[in-house]
PDB file of N, CA and C in Angstrom:
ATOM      1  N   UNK A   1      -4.073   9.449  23.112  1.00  0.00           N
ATOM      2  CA  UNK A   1      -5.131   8.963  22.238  1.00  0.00           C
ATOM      3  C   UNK A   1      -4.522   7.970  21.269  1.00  0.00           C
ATOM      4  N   UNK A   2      -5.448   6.768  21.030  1.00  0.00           N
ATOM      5  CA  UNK A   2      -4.533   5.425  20.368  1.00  0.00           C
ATOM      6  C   UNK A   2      -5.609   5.615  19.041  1.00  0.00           C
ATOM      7  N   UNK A   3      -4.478   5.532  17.652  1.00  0.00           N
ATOM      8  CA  UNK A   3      -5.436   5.289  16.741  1.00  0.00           C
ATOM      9  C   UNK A   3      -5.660   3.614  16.270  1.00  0.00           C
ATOM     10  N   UNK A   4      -6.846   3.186  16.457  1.00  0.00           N
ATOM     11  CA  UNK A   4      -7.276   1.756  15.630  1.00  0.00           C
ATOM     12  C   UNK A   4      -7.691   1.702  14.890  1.00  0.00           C
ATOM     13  N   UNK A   5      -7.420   0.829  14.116  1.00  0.00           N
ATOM     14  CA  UNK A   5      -7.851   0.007  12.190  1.00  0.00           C
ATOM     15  C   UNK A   5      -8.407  -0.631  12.620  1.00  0.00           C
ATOM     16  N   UNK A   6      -9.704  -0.369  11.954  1.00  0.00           N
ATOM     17  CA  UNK A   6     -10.607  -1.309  11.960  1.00  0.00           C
ATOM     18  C   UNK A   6     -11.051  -1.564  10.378  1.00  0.00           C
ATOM     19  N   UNK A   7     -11.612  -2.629  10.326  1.00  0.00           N
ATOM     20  CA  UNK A   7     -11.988  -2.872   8.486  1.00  0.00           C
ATOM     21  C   UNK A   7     -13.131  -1.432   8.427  1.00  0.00           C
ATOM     22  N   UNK A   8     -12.569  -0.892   7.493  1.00  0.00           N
ATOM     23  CA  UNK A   8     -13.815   0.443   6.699  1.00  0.00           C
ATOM     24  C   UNK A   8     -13.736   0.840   7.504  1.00  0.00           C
ATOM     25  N   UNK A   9     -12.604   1.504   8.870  1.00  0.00           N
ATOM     26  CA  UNK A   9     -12.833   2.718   9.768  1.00  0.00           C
ATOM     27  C   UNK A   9     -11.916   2.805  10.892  1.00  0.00           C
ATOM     28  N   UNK A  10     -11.677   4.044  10.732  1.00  0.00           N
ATOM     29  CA  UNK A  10     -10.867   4.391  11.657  1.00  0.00           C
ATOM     30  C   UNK A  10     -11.323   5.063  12.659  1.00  0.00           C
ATOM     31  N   UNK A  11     -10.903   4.601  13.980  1.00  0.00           N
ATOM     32  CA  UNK A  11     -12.098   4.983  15.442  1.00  0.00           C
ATOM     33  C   UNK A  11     -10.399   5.420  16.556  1.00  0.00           C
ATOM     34  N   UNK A  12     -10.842   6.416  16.617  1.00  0.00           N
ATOM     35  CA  UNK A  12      -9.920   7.280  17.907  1.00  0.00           C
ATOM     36  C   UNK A  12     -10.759   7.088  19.288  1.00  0.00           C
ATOM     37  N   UNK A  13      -9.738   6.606  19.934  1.00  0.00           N
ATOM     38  CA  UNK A  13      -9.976   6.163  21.325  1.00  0.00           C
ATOM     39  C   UNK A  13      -9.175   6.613  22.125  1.00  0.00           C
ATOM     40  N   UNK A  14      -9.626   6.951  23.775  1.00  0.00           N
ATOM     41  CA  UNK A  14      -8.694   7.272  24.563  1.00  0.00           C
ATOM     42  C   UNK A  14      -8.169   5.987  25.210  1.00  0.00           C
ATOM     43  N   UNK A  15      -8.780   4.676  25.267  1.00  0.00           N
ATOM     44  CA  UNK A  15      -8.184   4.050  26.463  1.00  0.00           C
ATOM     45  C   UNK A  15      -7.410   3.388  25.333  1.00  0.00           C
ATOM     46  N   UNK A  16      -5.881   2.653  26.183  1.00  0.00           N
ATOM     47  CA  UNK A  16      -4.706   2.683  25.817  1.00  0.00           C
ATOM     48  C   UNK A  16      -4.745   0.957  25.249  1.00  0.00           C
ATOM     49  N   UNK A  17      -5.336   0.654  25.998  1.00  0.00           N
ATOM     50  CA  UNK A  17      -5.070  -1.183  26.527  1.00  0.00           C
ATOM     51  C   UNK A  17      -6.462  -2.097  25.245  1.00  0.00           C
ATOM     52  N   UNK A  18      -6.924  -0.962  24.306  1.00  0.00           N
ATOM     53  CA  UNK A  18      -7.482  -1.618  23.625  1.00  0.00           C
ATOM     54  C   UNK A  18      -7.019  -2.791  22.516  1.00  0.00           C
ATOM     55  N   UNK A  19      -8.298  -3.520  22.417  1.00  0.00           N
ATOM     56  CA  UNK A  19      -7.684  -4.923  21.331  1.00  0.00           C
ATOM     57  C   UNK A  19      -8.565  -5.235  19.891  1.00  0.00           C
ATOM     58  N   UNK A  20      -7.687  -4.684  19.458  1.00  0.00           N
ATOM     59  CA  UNK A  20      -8.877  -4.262  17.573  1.00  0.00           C
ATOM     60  C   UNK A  20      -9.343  -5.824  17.592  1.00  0.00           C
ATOM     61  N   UNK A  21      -8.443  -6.963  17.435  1.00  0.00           N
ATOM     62  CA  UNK A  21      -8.649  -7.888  17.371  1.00  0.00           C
ATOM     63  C   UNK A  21      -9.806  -8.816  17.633  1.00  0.00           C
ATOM     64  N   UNK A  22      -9.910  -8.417  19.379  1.00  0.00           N
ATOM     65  CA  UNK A  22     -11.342  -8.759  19.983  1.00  0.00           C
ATOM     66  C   UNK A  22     -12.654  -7.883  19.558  1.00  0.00           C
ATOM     67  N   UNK A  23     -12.523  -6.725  19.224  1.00  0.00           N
ATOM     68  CA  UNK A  23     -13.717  -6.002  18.382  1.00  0.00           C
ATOM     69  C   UNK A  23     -14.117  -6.972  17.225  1.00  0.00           C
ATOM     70  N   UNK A  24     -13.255  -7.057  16.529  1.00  0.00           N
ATOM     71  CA  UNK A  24     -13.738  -7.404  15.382  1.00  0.00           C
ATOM     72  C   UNK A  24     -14.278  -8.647  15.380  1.00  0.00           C
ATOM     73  N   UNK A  25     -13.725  -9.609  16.764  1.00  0.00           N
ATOM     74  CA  UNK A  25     -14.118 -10.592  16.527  1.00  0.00           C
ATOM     75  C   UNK A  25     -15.507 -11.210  17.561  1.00  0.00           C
ATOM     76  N   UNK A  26     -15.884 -10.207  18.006  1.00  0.00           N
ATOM     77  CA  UNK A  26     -17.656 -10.098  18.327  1.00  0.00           C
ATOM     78  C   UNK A  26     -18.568  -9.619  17.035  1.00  0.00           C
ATOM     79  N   UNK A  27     -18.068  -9.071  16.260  1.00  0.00           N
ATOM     80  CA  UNK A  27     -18.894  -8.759  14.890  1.00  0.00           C
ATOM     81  C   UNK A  27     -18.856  -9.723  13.961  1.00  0.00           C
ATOM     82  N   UNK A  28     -20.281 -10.628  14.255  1.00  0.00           N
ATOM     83  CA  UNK A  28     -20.081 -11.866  13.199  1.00  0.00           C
ATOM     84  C   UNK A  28     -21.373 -12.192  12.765  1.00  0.00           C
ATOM     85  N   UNK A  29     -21.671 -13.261  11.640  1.00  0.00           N
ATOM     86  CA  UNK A  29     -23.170 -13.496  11.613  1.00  0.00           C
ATOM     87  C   UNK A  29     -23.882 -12.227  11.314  1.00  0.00           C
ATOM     88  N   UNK A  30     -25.236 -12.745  11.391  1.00  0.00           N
ATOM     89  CA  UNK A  30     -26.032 -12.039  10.777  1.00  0.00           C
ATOM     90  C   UNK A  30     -25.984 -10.368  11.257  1.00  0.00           C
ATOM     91  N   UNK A  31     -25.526 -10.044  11.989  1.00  0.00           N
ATOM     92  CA  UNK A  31     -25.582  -9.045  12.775  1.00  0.00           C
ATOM     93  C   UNK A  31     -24.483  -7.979  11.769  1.00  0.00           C
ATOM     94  N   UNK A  32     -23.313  -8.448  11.132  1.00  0.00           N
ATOM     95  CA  UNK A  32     -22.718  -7.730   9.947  1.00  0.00           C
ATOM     96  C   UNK A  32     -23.744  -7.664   8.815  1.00  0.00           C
ATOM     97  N   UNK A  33     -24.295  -8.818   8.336  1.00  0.00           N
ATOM     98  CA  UNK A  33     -24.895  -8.739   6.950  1.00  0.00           C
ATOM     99  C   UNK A  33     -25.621  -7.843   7.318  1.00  0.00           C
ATOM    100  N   UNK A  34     -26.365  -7.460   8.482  1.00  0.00           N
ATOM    101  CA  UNK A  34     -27.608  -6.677   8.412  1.00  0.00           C
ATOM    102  C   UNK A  34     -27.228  -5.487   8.389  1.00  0.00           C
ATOM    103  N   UNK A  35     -26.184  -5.582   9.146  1.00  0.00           N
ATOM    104  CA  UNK A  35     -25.126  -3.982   8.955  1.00  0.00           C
ATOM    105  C   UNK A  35     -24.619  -3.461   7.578  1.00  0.00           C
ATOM    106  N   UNK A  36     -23.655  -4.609   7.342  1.00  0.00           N
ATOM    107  CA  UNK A  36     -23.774  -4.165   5.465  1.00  0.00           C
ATOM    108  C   UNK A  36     -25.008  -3.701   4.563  1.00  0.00           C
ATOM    109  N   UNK A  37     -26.131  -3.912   4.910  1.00  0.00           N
ATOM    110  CA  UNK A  37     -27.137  -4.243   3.930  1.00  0.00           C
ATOM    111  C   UNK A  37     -27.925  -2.965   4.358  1.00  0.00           C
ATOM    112  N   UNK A  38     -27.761  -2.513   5.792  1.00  0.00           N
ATOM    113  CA  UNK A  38     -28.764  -1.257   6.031  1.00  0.00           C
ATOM    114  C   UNK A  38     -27.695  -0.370   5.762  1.00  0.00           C
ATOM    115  N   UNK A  39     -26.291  -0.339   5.530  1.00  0.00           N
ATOM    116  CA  UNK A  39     -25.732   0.990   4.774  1.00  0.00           C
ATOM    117  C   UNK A  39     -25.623   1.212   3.765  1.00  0.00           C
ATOM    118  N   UNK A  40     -25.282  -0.259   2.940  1.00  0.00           N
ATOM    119  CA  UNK A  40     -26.191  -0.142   1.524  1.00  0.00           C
ATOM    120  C   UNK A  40     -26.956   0.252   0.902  1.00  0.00           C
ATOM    121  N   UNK A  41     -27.855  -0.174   1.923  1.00  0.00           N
ATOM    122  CA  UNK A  41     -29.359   1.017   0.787  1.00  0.00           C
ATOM    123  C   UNK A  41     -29.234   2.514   1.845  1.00  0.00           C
ATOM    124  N   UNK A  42     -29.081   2.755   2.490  1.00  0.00           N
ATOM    125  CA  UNK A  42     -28.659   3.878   2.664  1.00  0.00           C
ATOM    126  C   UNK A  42     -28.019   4.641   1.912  1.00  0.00           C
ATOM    127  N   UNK A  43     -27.290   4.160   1.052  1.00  0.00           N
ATOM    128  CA  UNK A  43     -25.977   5.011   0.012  1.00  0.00           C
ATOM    129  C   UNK A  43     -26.637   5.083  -0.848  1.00  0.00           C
ATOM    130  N   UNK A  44     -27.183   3.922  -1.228  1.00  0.00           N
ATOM    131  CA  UNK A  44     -28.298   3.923  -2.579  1.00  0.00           C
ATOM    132  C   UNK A  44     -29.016   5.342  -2.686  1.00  0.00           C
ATOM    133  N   UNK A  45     -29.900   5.362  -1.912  1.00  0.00           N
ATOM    134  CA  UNK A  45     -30.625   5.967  -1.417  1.00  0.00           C
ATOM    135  C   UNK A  45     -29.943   7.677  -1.706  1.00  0.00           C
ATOM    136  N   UNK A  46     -28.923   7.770  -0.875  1.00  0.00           N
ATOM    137  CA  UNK A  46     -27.672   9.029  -0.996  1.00  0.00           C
ATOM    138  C   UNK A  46     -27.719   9.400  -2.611  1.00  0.00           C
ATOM    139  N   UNK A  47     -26.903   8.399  -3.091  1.00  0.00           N
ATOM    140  CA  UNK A  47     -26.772   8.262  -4.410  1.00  0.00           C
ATOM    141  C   UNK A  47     -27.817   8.591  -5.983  1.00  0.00           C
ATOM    142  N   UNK A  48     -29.293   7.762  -5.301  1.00  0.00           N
ATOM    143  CA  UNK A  48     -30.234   8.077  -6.373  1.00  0.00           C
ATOM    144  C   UNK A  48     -30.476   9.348  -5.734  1.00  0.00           C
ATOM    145  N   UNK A  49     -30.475  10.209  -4.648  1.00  0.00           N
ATOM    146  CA  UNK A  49     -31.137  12.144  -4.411  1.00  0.00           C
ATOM    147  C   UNK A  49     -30.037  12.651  -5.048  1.00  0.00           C
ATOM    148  N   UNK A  50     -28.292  12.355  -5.099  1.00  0.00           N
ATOM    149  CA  UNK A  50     -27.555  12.977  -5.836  1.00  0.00           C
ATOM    150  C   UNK A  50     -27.766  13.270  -7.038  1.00  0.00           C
ATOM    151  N   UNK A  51     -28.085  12.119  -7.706  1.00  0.00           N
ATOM    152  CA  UNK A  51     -28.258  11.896  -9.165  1.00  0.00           C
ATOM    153  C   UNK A  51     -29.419  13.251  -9.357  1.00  0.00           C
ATOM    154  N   UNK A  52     -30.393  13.085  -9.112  1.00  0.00           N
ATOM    155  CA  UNK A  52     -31.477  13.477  -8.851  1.00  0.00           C
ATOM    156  C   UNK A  52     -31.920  14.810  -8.938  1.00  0.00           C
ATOM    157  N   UNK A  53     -30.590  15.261  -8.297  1.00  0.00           N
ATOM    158  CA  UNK A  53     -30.389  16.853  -7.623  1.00  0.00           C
ATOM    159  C   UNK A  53     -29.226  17.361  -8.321  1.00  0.00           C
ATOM    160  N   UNK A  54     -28.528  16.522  -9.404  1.00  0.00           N
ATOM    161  CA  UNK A  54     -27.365  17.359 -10.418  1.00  0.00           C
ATOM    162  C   UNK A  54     -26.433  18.025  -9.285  1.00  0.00           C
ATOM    163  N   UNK A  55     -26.257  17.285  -8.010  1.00  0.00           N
ATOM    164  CA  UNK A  55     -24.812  18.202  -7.335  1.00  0.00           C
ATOM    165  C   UNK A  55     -23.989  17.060  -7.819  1.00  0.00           C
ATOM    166  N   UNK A  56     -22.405  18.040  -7.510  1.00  0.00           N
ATOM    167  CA  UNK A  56     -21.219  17.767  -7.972  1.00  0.00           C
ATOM    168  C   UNK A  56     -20.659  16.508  -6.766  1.00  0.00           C
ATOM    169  N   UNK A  57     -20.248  15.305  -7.614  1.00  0.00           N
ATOM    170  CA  UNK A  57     -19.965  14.143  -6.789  1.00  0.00           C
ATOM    171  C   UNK A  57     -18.980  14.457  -6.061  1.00  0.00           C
ATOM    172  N   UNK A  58     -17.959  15.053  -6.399  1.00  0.00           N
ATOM    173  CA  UNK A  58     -16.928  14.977  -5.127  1.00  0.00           C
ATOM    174  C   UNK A  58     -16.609  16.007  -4.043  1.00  0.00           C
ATOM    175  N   UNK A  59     -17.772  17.285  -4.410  1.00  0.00           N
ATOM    176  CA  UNK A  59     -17.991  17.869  -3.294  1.00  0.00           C
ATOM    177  C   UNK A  59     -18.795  17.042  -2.207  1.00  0.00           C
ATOM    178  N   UNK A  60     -20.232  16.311  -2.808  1.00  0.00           N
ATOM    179  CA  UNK A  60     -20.705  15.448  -1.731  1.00  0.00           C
ATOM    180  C   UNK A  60     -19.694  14.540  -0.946  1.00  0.00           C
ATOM    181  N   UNK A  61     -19.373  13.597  -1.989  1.00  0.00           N
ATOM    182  CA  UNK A  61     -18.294  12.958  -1.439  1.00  0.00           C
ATOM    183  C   UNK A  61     -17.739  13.068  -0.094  1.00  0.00           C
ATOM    184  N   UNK A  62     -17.002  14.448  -0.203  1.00  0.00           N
ATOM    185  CA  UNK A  62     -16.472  14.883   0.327  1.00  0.00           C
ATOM    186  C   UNK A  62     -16.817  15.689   1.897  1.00  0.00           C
ATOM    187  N   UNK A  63     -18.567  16.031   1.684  1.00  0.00           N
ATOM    188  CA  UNK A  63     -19.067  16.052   2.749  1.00  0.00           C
ATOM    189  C   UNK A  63     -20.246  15.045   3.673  1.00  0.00           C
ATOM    190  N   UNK A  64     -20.248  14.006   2.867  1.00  0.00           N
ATOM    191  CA  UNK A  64     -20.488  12.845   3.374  1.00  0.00           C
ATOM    192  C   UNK A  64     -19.226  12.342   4.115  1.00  0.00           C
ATOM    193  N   UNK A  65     -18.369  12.093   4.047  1.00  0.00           N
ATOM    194  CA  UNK A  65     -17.143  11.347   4.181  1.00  0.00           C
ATOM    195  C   UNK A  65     -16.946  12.771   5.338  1.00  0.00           C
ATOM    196  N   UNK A  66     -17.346  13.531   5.707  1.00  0.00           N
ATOM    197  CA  UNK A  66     -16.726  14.643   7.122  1.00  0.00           C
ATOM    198  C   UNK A  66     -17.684  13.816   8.237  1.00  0.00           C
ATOM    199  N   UNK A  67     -18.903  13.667   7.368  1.00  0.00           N
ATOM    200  CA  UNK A  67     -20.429  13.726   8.617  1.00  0.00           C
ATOM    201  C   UNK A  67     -19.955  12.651   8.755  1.00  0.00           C
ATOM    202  N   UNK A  68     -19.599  11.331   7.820  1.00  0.00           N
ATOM    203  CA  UNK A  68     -19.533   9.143   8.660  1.00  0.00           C
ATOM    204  C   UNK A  68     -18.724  10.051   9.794  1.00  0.00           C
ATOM    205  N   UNK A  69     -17.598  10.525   9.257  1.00  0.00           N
ATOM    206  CA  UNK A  69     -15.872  10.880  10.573  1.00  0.00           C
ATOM    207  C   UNK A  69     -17.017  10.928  11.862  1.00  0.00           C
ATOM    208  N   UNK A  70     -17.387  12.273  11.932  1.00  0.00           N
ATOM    209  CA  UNK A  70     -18.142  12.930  12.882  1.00  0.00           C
ATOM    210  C   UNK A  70     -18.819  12.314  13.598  1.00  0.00           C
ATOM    211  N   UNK A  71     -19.793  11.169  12.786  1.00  0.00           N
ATOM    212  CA  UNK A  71     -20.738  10.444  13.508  1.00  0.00           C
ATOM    213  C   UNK A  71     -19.975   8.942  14.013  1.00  0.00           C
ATOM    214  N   UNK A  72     -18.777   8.715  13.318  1.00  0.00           N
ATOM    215  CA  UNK A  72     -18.605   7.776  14.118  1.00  0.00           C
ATOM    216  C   UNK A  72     -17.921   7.922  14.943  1.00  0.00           C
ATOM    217  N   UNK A  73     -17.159   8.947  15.363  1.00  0.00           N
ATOM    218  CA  UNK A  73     -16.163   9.513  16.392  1.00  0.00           C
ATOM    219  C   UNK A  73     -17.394   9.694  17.771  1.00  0.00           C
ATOM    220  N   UNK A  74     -18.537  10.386  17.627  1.00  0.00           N
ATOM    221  CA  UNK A  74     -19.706  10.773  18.215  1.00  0.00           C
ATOM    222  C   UNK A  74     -19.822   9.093  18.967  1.00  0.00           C
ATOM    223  N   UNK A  75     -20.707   8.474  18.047  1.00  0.00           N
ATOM    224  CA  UNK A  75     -20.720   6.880  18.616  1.00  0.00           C
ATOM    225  C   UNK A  75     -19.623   6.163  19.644  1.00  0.00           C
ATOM    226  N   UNK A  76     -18.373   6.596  18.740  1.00  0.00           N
ATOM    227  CA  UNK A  76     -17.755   5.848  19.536  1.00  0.00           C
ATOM    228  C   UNK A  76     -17.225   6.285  20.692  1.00  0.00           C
ATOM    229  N   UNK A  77     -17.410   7.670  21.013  1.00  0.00           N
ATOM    230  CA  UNK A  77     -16.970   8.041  22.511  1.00  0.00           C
ATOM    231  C   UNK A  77     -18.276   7.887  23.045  1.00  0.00           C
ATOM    232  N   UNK A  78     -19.676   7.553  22.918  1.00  0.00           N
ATOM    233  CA  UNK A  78     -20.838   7.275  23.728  1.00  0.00           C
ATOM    234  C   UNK A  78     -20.698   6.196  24.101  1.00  0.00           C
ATOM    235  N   UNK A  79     -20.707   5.473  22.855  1.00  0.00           N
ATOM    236  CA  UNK A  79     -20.632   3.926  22.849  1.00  0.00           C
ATOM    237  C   UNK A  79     -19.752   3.489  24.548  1.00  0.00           C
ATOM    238  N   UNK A  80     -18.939   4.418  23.872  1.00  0.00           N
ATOM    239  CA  UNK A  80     -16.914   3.437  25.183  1.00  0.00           C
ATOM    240  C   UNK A  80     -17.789   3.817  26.669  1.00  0.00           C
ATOM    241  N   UNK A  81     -18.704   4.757  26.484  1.00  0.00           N
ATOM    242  CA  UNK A  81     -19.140   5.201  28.222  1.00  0.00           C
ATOM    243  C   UNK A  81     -20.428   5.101  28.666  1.00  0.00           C
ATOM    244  N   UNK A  82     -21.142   4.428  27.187  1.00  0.00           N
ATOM    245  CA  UNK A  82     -22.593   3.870  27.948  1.00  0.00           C
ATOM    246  C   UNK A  82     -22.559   2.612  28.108  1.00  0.00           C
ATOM    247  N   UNK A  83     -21.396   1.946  26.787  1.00  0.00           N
ATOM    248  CA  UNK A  83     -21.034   0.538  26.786  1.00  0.00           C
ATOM    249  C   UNK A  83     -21.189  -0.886  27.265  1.00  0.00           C
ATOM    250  N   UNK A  84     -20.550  -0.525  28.929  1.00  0.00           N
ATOM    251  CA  UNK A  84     -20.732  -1.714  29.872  1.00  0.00           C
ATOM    252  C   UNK A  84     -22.052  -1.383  30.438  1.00  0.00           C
ATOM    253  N   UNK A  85     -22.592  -0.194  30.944  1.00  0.00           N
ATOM    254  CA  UNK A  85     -23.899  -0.401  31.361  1.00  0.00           C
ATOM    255  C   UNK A  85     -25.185  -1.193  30.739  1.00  0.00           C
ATOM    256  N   UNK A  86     -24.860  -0.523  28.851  1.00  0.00           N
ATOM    257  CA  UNK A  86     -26.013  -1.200  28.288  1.00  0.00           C
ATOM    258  C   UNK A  86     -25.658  -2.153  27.313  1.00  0.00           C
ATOM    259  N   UNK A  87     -24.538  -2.753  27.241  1.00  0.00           N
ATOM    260  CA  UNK A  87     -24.270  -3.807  26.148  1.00  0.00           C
ATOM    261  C   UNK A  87     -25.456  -4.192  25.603  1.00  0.00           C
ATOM    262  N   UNK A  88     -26.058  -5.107  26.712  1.00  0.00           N
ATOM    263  CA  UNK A  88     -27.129  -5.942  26.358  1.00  0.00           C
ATOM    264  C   UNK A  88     -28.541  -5.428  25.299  1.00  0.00           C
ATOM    265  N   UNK A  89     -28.303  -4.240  25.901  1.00  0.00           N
ATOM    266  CA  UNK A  89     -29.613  -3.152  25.261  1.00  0.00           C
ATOM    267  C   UNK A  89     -29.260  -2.690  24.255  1.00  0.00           C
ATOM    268  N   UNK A  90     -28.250  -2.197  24.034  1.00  0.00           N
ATOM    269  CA  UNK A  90     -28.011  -1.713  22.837  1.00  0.00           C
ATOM    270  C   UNK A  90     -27.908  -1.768  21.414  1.00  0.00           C
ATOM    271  N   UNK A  91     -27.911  -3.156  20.783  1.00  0.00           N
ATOM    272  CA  UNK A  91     -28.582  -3.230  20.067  1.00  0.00           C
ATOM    273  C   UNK A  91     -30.398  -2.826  19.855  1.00  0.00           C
ATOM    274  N   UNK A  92     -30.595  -3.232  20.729  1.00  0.00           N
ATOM    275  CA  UNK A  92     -32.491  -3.341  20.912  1.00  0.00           C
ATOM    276  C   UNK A  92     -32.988  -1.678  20.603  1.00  0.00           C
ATOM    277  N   UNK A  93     -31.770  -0.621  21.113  1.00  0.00           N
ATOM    278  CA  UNK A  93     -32.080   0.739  21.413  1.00  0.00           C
ATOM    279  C   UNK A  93     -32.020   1.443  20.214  1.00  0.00           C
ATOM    280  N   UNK A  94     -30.836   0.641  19.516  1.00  0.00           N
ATOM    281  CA  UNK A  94     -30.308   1.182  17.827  1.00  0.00           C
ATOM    282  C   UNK A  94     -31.388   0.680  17.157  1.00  0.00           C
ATOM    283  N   UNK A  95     -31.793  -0.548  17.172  1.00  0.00           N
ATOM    284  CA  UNK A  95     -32.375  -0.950  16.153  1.00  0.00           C
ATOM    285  C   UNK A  95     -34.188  -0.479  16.603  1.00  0.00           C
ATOM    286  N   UNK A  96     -34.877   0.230  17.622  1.00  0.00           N
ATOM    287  CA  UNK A  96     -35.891   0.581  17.828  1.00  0.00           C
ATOM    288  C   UNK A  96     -36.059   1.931  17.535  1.00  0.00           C
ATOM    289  N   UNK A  97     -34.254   2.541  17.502  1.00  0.00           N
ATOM    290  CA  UNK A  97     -34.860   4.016  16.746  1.00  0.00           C
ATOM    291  C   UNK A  97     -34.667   4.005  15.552  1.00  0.00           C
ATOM    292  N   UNK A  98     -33.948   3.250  14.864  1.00  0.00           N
ATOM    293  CA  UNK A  98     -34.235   3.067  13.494  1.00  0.00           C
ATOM    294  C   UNK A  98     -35.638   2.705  13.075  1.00  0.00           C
ATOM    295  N   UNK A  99     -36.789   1.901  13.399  1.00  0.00           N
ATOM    296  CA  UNK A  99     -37.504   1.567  12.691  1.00  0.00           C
ATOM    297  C   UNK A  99     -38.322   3.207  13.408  1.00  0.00           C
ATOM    298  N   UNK A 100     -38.167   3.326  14.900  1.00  0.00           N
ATOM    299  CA  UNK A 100     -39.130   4.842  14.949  1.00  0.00           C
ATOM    300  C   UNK A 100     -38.923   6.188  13.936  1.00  0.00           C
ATOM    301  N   UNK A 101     -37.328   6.134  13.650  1.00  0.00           N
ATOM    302  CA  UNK A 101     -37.241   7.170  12.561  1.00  0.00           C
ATOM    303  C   UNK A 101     -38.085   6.510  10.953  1.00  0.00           C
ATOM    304  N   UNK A 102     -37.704   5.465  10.679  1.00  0.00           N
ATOM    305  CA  UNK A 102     -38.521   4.843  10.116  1.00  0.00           C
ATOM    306  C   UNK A 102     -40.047   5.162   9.790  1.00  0.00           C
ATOM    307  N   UNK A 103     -40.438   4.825  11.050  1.00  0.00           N
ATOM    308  CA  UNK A 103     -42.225   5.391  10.770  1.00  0.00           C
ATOM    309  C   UNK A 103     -42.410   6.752  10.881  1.00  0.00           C
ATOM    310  N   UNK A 104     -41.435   7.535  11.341  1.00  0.00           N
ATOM    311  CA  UNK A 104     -41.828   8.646  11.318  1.00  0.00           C
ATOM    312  C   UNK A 104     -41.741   9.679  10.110  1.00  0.00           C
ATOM    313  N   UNK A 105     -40.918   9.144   9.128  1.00  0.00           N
ATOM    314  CA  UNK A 105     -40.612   9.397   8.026  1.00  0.00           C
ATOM    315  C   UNK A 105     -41.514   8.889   7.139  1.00  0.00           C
ATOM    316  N   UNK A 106     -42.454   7.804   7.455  1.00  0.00           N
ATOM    317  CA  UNK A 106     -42.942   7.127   6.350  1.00  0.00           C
ATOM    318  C   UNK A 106     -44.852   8.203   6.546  1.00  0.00           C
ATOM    319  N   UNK A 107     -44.349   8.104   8.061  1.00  0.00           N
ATOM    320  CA  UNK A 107     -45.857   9.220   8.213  1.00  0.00           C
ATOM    321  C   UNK A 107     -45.916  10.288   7.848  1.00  0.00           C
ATOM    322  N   UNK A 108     -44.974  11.237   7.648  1.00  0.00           N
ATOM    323  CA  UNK A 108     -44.088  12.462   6.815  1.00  0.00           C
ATOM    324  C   UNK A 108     -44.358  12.504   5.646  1.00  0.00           C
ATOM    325  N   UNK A 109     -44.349  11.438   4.946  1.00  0.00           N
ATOM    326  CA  UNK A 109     -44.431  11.292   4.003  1.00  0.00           C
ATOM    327  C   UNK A 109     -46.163  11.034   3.389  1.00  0.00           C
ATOM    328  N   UNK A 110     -46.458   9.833   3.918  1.00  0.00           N
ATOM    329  CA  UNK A 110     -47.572  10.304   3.685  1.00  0.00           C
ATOM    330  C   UNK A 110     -49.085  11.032   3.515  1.00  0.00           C
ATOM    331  N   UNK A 111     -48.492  11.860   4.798  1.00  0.00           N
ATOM    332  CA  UNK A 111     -49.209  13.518   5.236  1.00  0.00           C
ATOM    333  C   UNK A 111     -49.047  14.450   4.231  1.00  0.00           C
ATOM    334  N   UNK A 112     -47.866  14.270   3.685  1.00  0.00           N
ATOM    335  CA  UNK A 112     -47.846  14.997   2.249  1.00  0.00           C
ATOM    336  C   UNK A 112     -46.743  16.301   2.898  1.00  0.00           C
ATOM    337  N   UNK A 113     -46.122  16.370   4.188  1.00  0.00           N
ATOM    338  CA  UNK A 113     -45.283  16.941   4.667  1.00  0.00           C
ATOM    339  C   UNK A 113     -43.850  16.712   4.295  1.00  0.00           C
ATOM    340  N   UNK A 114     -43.563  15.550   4.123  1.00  0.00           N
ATOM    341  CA  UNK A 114     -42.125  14.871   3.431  1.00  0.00           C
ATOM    342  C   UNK A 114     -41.410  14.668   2.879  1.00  0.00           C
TER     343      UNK A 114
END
């Protein structure tokens, strides 16, 4: 198992012959900003229910920072083996269940269930 640096993350991989280099350098344009900007308010978001809810910051911290590990370790062994089949799709697939969790939360919400 090879460990790679990547900017803001560290991703464990099995195949050997990988090239951080070429990762990083398909991630460009708008396709980062939008990435920066939807984890952004995501944290926000984290941040104002912390506040909110009087828990202790560096226990969250601390279990936020287990679940990113988890979920991006998760991703990235799907990612490496659905990868070449769905490159093309995969954005389209991420970004269609985001807006479905999206509405489904926003309908949650305003059912008065949420």
């Amino acid at each position: 198992m090879q460990c790679v640096r990547m900017p803001s993350a560290l991703i464990l991989r099995e195949d050997h012959d990988l090239d951080a280099g070429a990762l990083v350098g398909r991630t460009r344009g708008a396709a980062v900003i939008g990435l920066g900007l939807s984890v952004s308010l995501d944290e926000l978001a984290v941040g104002f229910s912390l506040g909110l809810l009087r828990l202790p910051v560096v226990l969250v911290a601390l279990l936020i920072g287990a679940q990113a590990f988890v979920a991006v370790q998760l991703g990235a062994r799907l990612g490496g083996r659905l990868g070449e089949r769905l490159r093309e799709r995969a954005e389209t697939v991420a970004g269609l269940a985001l807006v479905g969790l999206g509405i489904l939360l926003l309908a949650l919400k305003l059912s008065g269930r949420g």
